[in-house]
N, C-alpha and C. Protein backbone atom coordinates (compact mmCIF):
# COMPACT_ATOMS: atom_id res chain seq x y z
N UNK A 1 -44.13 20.38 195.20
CA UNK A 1 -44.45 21.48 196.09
C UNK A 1 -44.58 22.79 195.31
N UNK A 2 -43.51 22.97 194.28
CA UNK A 2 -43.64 24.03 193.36
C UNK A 2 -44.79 24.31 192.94
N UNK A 3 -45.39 23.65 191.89
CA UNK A 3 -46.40 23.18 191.31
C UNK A 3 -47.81 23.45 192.03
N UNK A 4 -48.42 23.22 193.97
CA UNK A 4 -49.03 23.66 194.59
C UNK A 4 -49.09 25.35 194.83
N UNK A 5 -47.72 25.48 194.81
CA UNK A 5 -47.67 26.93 195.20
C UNK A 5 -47.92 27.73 194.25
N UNK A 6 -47.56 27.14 192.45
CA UNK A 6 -48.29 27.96 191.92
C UNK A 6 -49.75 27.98 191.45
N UNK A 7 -50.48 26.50 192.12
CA UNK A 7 -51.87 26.53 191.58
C UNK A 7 -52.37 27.31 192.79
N UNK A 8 -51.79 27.57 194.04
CA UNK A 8 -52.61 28.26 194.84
C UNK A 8 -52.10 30.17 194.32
N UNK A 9 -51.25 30.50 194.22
CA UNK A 9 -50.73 31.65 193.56
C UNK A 9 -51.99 32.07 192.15
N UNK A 10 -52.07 31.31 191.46
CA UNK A 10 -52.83 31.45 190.27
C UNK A 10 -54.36 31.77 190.48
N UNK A 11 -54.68 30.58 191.88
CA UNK A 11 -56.15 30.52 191.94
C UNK A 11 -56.21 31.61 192.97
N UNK A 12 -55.50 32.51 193.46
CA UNK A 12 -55.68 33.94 194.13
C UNK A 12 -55.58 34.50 193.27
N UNK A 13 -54.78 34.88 192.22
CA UNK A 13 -55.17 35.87 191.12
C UNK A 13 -56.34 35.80 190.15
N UNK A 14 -56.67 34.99 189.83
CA UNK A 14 -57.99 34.77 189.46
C UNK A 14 -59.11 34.83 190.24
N UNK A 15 -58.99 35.05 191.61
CA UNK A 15 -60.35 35.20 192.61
C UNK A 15 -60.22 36.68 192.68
N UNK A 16 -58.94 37.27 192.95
CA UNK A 16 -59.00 38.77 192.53
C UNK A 16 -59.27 39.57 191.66
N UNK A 17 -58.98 38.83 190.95
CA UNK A 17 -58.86 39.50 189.50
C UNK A 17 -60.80 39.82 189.24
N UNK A 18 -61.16 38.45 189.45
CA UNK A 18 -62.62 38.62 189.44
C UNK A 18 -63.22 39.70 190.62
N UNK A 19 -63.32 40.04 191.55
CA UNK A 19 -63.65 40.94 192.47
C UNK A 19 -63.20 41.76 192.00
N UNK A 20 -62.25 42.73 191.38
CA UNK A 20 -61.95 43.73 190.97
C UNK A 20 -62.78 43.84 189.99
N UNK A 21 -63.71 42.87 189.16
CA UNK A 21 -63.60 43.36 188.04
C UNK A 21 -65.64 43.57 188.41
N UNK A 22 -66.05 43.18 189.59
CA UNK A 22 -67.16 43.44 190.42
C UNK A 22 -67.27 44.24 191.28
N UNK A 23 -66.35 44.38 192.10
CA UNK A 23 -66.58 45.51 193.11
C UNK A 23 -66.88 47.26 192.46
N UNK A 24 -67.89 47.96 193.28
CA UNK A 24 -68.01 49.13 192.78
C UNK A 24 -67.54 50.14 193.62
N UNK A 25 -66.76 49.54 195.08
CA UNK A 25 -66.16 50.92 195.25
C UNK A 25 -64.82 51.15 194.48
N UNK A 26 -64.47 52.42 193.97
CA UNK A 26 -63.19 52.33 193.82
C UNK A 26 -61.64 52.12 194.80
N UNK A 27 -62.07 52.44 195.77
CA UNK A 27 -60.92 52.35 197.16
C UNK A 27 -61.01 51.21 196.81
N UNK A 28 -62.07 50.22 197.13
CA UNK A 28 -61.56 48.65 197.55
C UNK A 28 -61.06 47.97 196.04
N UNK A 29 -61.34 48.62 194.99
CA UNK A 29 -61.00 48.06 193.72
C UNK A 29 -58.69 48.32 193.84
N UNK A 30 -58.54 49.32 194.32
CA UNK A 30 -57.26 49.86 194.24
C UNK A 30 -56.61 49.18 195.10
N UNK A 31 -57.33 48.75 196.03
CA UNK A 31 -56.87 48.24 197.13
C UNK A 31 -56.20 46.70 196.89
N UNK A 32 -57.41 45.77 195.96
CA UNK A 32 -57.01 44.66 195.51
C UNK A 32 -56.18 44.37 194.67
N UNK A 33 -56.16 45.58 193.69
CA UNK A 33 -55.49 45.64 192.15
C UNK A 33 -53.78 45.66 192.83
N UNK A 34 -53.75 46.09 194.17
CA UNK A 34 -52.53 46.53 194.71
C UNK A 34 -51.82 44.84 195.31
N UNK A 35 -52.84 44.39 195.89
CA UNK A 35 -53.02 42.78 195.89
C UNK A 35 -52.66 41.79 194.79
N UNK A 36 -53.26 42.34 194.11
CA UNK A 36 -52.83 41.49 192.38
C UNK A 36 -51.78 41.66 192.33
N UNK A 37 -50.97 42.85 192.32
CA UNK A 37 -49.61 43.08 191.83
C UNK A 37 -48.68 41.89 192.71
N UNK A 38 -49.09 42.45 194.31
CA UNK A 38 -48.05 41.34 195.14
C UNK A 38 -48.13 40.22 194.95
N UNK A 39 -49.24 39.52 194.52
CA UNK A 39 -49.65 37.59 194.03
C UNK A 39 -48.78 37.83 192.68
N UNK A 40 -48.56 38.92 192.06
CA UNK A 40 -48.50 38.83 190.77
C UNK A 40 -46.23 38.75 191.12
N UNK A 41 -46.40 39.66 191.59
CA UNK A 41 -44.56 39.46 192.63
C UNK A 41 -44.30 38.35 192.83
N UNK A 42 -45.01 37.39 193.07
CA UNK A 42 -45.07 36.04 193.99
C UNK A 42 -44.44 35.58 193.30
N UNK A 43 -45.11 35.18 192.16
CA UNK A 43 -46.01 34.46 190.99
C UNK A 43 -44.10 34.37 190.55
N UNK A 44 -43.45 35.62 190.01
CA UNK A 44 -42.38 35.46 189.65
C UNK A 44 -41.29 35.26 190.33
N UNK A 45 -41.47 35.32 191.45
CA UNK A 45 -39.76 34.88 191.98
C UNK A 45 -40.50 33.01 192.29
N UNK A 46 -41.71 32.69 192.34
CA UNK A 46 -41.33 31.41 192.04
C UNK A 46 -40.82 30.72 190.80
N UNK A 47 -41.35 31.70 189.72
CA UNK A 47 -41.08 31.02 188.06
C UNK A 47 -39.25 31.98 188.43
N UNK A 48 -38.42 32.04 189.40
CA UNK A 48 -36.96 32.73 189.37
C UNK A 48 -36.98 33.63 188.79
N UNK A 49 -37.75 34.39 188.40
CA UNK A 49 -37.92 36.25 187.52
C UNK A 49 -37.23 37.21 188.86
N UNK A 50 -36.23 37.27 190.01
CA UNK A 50 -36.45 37.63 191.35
C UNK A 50 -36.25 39.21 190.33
N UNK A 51 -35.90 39.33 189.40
CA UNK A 51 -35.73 41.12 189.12
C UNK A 51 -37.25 41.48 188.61
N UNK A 52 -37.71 40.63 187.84
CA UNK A 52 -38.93 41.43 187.38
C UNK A 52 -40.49 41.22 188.66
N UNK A 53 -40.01 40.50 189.77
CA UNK A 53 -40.81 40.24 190.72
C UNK A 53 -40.52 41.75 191.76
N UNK A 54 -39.29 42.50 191.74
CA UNK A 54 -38.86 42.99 192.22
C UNK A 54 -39.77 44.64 191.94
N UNK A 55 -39.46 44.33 190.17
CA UNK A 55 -39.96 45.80 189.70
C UNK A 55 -41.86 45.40 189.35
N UNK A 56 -42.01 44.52 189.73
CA UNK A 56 -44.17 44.30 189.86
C UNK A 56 -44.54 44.58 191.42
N UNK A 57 -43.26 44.89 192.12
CA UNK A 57 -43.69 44.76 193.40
C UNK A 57 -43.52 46.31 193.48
N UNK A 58 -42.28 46.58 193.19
CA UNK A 58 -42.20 48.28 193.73
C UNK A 58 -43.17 49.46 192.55
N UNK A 59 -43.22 48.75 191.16
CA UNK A 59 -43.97 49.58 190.40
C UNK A 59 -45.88 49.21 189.97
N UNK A 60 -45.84 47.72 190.14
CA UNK A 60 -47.24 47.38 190.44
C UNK A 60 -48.10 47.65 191.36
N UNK A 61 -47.83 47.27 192.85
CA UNK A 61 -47.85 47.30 194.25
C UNK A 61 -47.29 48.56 194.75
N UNK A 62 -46.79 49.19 194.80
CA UNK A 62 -46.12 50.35 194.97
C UNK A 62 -46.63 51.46 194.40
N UNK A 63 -45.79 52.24 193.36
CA UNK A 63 -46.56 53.15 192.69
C UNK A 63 -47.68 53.17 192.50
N UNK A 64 -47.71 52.47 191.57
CA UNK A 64 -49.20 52.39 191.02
C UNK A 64 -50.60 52.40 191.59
N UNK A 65 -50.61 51.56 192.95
CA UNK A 65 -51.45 52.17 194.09
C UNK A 65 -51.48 53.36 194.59
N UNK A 66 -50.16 54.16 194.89
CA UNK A 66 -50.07 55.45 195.21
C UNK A 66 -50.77 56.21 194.08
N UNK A 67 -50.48 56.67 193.19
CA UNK A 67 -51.26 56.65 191.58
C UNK A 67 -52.11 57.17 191.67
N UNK A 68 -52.92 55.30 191.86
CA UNK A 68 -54.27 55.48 191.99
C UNK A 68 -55.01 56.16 193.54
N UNK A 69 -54.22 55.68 194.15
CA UNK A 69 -55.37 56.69 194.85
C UNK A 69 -54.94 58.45 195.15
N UNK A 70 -54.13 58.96 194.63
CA UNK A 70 -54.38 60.39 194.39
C UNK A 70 -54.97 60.76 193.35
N UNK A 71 -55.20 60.07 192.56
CA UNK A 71 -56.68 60.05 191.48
C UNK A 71 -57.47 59.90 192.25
N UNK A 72 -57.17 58.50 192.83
CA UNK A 72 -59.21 58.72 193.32
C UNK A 72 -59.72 59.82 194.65
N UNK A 73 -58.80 60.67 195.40
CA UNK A 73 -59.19 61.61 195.88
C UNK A 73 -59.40 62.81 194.97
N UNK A 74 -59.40 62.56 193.78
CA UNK A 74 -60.23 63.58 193.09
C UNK A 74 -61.26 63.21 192.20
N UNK A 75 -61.62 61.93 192.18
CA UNK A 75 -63.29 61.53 192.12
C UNK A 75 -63.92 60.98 192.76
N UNK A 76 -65.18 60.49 192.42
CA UNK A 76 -65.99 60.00 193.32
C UNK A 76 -65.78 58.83 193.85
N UNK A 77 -66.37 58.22 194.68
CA UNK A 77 -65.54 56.88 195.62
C UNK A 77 -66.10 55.70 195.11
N UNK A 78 -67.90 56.05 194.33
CA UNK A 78 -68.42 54.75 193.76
C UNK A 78 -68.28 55.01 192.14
N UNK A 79 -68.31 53.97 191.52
CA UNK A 79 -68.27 53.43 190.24
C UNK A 79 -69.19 54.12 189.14
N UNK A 80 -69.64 54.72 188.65
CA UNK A 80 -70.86 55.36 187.70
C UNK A 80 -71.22 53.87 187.28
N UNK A 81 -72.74 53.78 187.12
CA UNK A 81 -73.66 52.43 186.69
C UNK A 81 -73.06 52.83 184.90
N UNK A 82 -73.21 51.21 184.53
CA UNK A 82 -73.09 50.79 183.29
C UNK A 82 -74.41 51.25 182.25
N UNK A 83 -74.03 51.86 181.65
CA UNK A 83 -75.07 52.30 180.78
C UNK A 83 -75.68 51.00 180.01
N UNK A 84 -75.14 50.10 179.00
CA UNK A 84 -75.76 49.21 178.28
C UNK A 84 -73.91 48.21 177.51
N UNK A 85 -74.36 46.85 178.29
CA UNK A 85 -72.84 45.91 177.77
C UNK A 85 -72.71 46.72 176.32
N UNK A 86 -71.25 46.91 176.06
CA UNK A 86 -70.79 47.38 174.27
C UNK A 86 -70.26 45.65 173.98
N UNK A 87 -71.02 45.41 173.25
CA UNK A 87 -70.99 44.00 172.32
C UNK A 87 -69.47 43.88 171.59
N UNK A 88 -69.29 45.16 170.95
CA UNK A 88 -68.06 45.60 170.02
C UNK A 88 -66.89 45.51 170.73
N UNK A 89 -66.83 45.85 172.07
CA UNK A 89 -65.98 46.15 172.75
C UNK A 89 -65.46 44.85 173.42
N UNK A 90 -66.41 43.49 173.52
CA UNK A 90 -66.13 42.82 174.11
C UNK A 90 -65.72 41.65 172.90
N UNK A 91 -66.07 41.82 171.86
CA UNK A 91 -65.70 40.98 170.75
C UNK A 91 -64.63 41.52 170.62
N UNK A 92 -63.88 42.94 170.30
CA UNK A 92 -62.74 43.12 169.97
C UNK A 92 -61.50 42.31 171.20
N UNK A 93 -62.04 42.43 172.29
CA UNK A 93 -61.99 41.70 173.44
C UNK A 93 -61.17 40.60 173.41
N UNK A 94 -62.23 39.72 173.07
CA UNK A 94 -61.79 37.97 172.34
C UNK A 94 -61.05 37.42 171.30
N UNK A 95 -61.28 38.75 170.42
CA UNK A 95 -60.28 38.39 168.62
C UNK A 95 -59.45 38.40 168.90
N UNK A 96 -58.64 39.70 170.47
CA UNK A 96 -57.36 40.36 170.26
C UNK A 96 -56.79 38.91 171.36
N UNK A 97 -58.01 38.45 172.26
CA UNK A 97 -57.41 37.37 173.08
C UNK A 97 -57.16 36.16 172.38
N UNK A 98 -57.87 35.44 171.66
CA UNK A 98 -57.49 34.85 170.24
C UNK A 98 -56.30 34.53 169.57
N UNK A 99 -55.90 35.87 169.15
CA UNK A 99 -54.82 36.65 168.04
C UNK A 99 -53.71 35.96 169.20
N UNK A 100 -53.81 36.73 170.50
CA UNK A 100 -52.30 36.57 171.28
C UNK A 100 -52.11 35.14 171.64
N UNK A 101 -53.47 33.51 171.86
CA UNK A 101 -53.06 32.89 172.18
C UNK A 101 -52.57 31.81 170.95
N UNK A 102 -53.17 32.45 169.44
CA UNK A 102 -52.87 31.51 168.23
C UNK A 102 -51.59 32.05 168.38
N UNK A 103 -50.83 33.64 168.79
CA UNK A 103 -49.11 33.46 168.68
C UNK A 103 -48.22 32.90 169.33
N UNK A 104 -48.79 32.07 170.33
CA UNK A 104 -47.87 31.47 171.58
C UNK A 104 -47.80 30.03 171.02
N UNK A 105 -48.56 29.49 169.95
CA UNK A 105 -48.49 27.83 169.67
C UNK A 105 -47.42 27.31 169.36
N UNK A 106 -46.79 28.36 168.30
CA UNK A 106 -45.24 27.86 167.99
C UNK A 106 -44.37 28.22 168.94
N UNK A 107 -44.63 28.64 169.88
CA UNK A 107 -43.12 28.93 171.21
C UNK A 107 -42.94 27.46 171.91
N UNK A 108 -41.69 27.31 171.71
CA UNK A 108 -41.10 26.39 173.08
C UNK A 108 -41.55 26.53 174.63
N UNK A 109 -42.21 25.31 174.49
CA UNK A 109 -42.63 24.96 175.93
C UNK A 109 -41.95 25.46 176.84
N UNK A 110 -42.52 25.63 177.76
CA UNK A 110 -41.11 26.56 179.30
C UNK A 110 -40.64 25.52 179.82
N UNK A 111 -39.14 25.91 179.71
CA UNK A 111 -37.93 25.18 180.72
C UNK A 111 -38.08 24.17 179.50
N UNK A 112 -38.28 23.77 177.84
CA UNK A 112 -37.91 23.25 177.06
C UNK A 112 -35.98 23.26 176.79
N UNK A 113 -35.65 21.77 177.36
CA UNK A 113 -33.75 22.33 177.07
C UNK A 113 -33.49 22.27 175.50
N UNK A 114 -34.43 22.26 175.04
CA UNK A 114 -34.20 22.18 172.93
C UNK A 114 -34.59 23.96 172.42
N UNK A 115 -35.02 24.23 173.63
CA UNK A 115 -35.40 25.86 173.72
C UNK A 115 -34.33 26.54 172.75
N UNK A 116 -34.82 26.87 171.66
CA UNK A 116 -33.20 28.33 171.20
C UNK A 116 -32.62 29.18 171.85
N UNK A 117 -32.96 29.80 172.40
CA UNK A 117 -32.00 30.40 173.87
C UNK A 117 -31.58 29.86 174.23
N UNK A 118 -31.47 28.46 174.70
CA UNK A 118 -30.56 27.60 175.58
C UNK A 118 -29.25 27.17 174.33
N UNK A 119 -29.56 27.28 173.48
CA UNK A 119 -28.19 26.85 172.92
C UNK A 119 -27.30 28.21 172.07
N UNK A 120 -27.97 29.30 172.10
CA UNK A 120 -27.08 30.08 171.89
C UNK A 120 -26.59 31.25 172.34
N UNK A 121 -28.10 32.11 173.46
CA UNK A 121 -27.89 33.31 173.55
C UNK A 121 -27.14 32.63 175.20
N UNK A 122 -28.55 32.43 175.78
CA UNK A 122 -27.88 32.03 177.58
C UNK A 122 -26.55 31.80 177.42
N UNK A 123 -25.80 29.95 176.59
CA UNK A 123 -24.51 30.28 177.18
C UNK A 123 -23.82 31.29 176.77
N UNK A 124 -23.77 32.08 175.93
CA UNK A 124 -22.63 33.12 175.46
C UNK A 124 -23.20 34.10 177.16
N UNK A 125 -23.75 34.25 177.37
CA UNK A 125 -24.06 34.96 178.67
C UNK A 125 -23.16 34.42 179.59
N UNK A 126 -24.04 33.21 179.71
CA UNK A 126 -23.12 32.73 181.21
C UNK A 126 -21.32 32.82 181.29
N UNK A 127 -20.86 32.51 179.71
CA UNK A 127 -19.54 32.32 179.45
C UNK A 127 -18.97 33.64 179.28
N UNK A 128 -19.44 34.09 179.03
CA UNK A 128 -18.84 35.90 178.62
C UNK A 128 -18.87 36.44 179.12
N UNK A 129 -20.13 36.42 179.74
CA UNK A 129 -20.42 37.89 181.24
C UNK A 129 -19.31 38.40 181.75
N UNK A 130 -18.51 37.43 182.64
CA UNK A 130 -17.90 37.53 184.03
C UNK A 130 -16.52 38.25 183.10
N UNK A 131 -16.26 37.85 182.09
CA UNK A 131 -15.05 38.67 181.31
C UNK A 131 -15.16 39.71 180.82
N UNK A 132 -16.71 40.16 180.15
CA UNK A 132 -16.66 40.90 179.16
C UNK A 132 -17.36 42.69 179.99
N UNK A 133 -17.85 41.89 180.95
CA UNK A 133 -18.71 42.83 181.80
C UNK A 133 -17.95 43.16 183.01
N UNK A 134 -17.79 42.12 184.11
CA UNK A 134 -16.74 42.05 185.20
C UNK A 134 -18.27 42.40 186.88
N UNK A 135 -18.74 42.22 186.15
CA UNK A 135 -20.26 42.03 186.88
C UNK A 135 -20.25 40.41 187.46
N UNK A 136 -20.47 40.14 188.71
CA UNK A 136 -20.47 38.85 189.16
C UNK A 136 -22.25 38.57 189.13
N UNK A 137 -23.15 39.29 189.22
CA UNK A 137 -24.35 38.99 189.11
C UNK A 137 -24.95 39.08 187.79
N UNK A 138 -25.37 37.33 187.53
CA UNK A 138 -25.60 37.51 185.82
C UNK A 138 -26.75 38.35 185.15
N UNK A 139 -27.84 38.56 186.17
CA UNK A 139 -29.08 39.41 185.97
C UNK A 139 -28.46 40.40 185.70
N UNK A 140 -27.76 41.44 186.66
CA UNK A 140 -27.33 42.71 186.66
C UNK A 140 -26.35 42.77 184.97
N UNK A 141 -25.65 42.32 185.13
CA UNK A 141 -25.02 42.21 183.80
C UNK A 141 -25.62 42.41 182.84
N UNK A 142 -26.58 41.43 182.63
CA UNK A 142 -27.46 41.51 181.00
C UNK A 142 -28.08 42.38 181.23
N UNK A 143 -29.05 42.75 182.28
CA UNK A 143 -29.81 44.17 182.03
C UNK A 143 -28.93 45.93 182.31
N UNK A 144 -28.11 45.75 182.48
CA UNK A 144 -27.17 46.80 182.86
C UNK A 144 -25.98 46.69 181.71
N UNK A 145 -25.63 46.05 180.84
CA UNK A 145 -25.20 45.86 179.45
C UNK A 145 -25.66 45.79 178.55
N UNK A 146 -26.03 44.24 178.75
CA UNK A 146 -26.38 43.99 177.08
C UNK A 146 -27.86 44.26 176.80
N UNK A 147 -28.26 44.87 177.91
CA UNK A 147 -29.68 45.36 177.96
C UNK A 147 -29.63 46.52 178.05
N UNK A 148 -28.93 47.03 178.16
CA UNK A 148 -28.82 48.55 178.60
C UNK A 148 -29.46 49.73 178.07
N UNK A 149 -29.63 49.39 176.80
CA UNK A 149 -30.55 50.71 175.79
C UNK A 149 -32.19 49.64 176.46
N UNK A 150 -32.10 48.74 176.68
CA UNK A 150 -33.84 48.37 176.66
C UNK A 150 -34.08 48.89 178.32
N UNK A 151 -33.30 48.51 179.16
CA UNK A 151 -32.98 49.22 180.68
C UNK A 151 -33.78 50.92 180.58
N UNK A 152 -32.66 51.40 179.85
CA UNK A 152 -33.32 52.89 179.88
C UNK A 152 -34.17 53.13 178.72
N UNK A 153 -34.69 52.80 178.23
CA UNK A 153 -36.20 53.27 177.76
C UNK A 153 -37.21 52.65 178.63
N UNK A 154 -36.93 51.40 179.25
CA UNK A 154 -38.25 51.03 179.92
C UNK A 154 -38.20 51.96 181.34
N UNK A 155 -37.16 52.54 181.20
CA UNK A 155 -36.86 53.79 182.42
C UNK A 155 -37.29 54.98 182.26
N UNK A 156 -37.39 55.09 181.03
CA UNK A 156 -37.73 56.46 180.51
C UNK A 156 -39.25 56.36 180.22
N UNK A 157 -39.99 55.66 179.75
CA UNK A 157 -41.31 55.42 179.93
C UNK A 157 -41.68 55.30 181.55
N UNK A 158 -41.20 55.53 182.26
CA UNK A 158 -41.54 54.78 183.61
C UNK A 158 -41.78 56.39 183.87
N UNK A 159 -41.14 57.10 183.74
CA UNK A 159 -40.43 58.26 184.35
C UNK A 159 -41.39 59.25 183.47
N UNK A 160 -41.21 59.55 182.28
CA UNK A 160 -42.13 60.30 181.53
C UNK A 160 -43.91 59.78 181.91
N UNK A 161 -44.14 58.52 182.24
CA UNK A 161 -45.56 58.27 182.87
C UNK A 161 -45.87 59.23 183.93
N UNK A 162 -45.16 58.72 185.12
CA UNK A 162 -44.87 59.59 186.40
C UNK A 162 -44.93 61.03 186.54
N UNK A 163 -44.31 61.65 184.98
CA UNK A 163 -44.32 63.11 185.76
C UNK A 163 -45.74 63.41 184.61
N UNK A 164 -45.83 62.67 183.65
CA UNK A 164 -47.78 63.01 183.13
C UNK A 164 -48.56 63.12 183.78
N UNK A 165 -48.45 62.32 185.34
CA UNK A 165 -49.61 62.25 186.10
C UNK A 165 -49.35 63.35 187.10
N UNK A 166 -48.09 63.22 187.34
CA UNK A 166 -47.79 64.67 188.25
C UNK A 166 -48.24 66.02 187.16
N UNK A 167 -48.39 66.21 186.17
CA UNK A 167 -48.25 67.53 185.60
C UNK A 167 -49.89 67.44 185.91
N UNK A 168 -50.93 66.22 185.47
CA UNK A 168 -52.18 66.37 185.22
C UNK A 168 -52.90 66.56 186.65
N UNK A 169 -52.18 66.18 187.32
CA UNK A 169 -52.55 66.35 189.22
C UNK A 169 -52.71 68.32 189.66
N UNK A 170 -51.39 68.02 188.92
CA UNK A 170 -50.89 70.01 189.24
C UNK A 170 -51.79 70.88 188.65
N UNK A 171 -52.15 70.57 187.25
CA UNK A 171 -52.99 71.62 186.36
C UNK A 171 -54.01 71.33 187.33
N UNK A 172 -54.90 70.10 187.64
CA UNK A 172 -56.29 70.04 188.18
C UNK A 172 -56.62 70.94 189.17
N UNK A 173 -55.47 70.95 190.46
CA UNK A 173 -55.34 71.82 191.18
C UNK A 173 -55.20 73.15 191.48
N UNK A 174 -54.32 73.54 190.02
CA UNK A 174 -54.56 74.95 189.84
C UNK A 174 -55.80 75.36 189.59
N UNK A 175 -56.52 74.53 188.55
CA UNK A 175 -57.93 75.00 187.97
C UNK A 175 -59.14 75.14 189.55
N UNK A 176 -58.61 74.17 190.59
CA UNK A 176 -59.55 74.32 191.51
C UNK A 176 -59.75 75.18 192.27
N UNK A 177 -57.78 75.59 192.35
CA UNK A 177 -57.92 76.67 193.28
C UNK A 177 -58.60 78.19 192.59
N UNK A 178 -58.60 78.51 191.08
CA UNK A 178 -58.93 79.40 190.59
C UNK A 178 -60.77 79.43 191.08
């Protein structure tokens, strides 16, 4: 049943993914991309990610739609026509898609139990947590500890994004009202 739910999960992100990457209004492009995120939410609390399904939902689906469309009330609603395909652009494209799937050959298969994480980092987690932390939720623990410097920088990028777009919103506005 798993297994269905994620070939139907997958084959909606890929039907989206394609319409976004066709459609020329921008509303309905933001609209889907906002879509993607929630298939993309899905996608992980079935693979059990429920925290990072959590933060694709409120910062994919969420923000990021908001985002975008106070951008796009300050441009135009259709797409500017394609001047001429960049060849360069789409080869760099493929090398870099290439590059990332020749680095995945040597990784352990998913849910592999010969996996290296499974024999050294996970249990010291599971076994240590509840003593060393006093956190009963093992997610919260590792990312609120032993994650804790990676916690707040991916917080601090989140946050320094946010107010770039707020500062670049504010200047635009001043310049309009002048």
């Amino acid at each position: 049943m798993v297994e269905l739910i994620n070939v139907v999960l997958l084959a909606l992100m890929a039907i989206m993914a394609m319409r976004i990457a066709h459609v020329r209004s921008l509303f309905v492009s933001v609209m889907m991309a906002g879509i993607f995120s929630l298939l993309s939410a899905a996608m992980f609390t079935v693979l059990d990610a429920v925290d990072v399904a959590f933060t694709e939902a409120a910062v994919g689906a969420g923000m990021s739609t908001v985002l975008f469309l106070g951008a796009l009330g300050l441009t135009t609603k259709e797409e500017k026509k394609a001047s001429a395909p960049s060849w360069g652009a789409l080869l760099l494209v493929v090398l870099t898609g290439a590059a990332l799937v020749y680095g995945t050959m040597d990784l352990p298969h998913y849910g592999d139990p010969a996996a290296p994480i499974h024999h050294h980092t996970a249990p010291r987690f599971i076994e240590e947590s509840p003593k060393e932390i006093g956190v009963p939720n093992m997610v919260t623990s590792v990312l609120a500890s032993y994650r804790g410097y990676d916690t707040l920088g991916e917080t601090t990028v989140i946050f320094t994004a946010g107010l770039g777009v707020i500062l670049i919103l504010r200047r635009r506005n001043k310049e309009e009202d002048v």
